[in-house]
C-alpha atoms as a PDB file:
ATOM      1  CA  UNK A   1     -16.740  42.181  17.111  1.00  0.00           C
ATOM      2  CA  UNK A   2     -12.975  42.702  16.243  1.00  0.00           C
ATOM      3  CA  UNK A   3     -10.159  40.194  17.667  1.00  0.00           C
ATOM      4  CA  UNK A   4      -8.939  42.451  19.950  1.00  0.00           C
ATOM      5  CA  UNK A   5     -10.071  43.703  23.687  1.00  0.00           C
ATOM      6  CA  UNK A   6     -10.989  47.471  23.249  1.00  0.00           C
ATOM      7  CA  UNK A   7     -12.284  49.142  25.984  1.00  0.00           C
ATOM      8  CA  UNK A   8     -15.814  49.973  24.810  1.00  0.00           C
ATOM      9  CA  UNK A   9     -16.237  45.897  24.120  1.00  0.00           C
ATOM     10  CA  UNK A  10     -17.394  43.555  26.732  1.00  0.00           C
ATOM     11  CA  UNK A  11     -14.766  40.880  27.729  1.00  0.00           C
ATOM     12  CA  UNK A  12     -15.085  37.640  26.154  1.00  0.00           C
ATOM     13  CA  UNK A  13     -15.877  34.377  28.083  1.00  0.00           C
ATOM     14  CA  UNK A  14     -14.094  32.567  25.535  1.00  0.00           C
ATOM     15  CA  UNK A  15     -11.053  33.559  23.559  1.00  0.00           C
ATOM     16  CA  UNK A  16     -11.097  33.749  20.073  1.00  0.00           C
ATOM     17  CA  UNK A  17     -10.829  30.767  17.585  1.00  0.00           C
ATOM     18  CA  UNK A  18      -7.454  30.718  16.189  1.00  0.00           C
ATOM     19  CA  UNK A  19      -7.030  28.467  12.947  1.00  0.00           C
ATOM     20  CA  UNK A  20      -3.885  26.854  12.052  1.00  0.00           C
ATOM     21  CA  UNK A  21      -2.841  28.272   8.569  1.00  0.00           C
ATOM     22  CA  UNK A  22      -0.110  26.023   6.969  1.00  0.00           C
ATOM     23  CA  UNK A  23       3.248  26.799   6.442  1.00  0.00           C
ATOM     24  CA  UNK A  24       5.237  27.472   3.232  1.00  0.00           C
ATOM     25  CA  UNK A  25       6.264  23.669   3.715  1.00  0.00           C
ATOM     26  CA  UNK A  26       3.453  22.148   3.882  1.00  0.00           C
ATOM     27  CA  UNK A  27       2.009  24.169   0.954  1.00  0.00           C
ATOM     28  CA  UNK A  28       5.352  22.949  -1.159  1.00  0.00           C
ATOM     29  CA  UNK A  29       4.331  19.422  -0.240  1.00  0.00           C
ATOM     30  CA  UNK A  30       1.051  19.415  -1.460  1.00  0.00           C
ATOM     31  CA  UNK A  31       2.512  21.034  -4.294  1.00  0.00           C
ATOM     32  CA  UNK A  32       4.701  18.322  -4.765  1.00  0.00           C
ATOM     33  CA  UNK A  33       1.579  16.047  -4.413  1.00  0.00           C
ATOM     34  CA  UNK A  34      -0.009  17.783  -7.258  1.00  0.00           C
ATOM     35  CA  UNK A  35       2.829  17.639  -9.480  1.00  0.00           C
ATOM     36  CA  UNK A  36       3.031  13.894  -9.201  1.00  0.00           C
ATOM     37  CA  UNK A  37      -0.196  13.426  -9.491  1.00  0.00           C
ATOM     38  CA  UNK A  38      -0.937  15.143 -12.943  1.00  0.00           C
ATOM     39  CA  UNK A  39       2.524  13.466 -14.249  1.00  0.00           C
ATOM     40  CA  UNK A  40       0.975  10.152 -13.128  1.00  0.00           C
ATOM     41  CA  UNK A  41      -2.144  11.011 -15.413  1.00  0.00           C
ATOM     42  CA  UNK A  42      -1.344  13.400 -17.942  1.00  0.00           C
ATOM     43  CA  UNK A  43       2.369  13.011 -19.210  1.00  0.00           C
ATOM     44  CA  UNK A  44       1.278   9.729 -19.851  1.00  0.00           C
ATOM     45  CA  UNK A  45      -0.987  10.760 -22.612  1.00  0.00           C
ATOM     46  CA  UNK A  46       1.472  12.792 -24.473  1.00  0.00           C
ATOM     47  CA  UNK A  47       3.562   9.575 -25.548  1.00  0.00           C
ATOM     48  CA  UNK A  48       0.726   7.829 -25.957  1.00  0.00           C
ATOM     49  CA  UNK A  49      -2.849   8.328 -26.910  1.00  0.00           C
ATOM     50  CA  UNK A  50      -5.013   6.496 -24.720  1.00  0.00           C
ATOM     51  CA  UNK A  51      -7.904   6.554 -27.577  1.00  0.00           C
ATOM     52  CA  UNK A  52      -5.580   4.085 -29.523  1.00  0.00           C
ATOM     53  CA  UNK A  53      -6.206   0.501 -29.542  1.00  0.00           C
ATOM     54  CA  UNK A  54      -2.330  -0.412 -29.656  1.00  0.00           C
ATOM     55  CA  UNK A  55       0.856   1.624 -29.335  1.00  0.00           C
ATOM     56  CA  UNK A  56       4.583   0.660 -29.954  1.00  0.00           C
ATOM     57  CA  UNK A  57       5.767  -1.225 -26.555  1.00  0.00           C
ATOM     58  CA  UNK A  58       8.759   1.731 -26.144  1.00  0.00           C
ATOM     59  CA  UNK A  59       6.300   4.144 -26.122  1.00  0.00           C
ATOM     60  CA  UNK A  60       4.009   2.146 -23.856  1.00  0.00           C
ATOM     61  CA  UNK A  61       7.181   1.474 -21.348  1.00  0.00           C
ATOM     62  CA  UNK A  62       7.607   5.508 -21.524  1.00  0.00           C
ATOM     63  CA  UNK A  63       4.399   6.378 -20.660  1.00  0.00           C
ATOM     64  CA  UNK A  64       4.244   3.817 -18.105  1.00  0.00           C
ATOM     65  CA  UNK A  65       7.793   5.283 -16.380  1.00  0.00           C
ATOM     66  CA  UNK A  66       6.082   8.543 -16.065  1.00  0.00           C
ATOM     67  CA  UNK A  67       3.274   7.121 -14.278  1.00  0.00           C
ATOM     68  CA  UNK A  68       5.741   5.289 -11.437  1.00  0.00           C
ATOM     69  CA  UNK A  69       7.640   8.551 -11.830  1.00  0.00           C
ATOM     70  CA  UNK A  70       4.851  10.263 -10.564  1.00  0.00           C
ATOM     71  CA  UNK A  71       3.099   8.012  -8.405  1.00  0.00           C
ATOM     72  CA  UNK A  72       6.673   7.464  -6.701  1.00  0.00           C
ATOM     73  CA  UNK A  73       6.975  11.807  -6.375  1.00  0.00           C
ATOM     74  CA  UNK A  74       3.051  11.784  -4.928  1.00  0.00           C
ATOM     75  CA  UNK A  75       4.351   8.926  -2.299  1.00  0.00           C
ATOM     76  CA  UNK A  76       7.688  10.882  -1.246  1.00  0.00           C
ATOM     77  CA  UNK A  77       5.414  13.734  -0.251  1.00  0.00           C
ATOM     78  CA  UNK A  78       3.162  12.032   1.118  1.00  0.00           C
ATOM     79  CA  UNK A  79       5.895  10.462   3.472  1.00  0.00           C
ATOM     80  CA  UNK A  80       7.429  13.588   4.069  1.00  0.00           C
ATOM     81  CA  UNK A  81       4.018  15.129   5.157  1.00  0.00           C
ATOM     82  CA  UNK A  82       3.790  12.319   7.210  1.00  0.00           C
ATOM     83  CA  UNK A  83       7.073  12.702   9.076  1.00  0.00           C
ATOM     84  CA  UNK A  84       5.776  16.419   9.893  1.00  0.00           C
ATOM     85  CA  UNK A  85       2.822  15.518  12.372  1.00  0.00           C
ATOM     86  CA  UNK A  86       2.770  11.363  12.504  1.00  0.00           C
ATOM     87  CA  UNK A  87      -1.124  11.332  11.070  1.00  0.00           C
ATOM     88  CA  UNK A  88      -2.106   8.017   9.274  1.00  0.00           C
ATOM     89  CA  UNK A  89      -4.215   9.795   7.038  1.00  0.00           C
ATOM     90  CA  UNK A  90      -1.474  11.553   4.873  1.00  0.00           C
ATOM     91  CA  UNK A  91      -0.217   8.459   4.715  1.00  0.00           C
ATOM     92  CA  UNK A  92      -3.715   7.148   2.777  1.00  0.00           C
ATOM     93  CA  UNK A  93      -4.076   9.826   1.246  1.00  0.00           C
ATOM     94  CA  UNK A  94      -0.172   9.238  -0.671  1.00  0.00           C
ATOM     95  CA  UNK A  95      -0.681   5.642  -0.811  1.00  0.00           C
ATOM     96  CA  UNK A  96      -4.088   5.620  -2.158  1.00  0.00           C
ATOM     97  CA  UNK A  97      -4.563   6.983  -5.336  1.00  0.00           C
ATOM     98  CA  UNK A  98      -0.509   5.972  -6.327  1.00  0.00           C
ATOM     99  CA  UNK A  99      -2.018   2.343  -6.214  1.00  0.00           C
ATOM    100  CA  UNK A 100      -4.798   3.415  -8.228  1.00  0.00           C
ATOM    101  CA  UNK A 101      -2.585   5.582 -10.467  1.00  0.00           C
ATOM    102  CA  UNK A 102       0.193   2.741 -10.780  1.00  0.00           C
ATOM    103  CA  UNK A 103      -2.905  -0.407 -11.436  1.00  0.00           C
ATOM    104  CA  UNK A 104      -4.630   1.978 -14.170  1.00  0.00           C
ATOM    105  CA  UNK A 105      -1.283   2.356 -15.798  1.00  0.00           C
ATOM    106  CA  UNK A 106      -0.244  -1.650 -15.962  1.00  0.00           C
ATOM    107  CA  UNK A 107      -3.985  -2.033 -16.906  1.00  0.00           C
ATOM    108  CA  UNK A 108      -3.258   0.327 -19.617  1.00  0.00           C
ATOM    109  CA  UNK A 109      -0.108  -1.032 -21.037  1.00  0.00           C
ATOM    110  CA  UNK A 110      -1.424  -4.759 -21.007  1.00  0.00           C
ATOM    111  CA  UNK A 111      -4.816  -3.510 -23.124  1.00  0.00           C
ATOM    112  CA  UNK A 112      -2.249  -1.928 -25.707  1.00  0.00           C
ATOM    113  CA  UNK A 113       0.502  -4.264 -25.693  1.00  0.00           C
ATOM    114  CA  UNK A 114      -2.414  -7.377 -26.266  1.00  0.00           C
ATOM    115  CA  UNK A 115      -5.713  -5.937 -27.699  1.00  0.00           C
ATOM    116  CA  UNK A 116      -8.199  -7.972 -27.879  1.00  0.00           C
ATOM    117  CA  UNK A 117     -10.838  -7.948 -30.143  1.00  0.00           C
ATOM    118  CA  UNK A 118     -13.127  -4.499 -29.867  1.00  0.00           C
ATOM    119  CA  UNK A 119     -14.778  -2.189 -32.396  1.00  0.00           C
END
């Protein structure tokens, strides 16, 4: 049965399901999101090799940078999501894994800066 009212089809009783699609906004947003997200991880990487046991501490502090660079792009879109339709969840959903992202990456630079025994 098509969306629309023909003649030849019964009325309905209910009217059709109509599912929000998001708008070009939104979509740039969780673009944004993205973005931050695989500078948090992956930009990281390319100054220094996280196989390495230690690592120069200006190329630790540049890595690092990247991931609050990132972490701090994945929050601003998160916030600005959030000022769209007030939902706590964006909100988690920004805050969340830039705490995780930002912990890993002092974790990270801490390991490298003072190694500690290992194979």
């Amino acid at each position: 049965m098509s969306g629309s009212n023909a003649p030849n089809e019964p009325a309905r009783a209910q009217a059709a399901i109509r599912w929000p699609h998001p708008g070009r906004q939104l979509l740039g947003l969780i673009g944004a999101w993205v973005i931050g997200l695989v500078a948090a991880i992956a930009l990281p990487s390319l100054f220094v090799s996280p196989g390495t046991r230690t690592a120069p501490a200006g190329r630790l502090w540049l890595a690092f940078s990247t991931t609050l660079l990132g972490a701090a792009v994945m929050l601003l879109a998160s916030f600005a999501m959030w000022r769209r339709n007030r939902d706590s969840s964006v909100l988690t959903l920004g805050i969340v894994p830039a705490v995780a992202v930002v912990s890993g990456g002092i974790i990270l630079v801490v390991t490298k800066l003072y190694p500690v025994g290992g194979l």
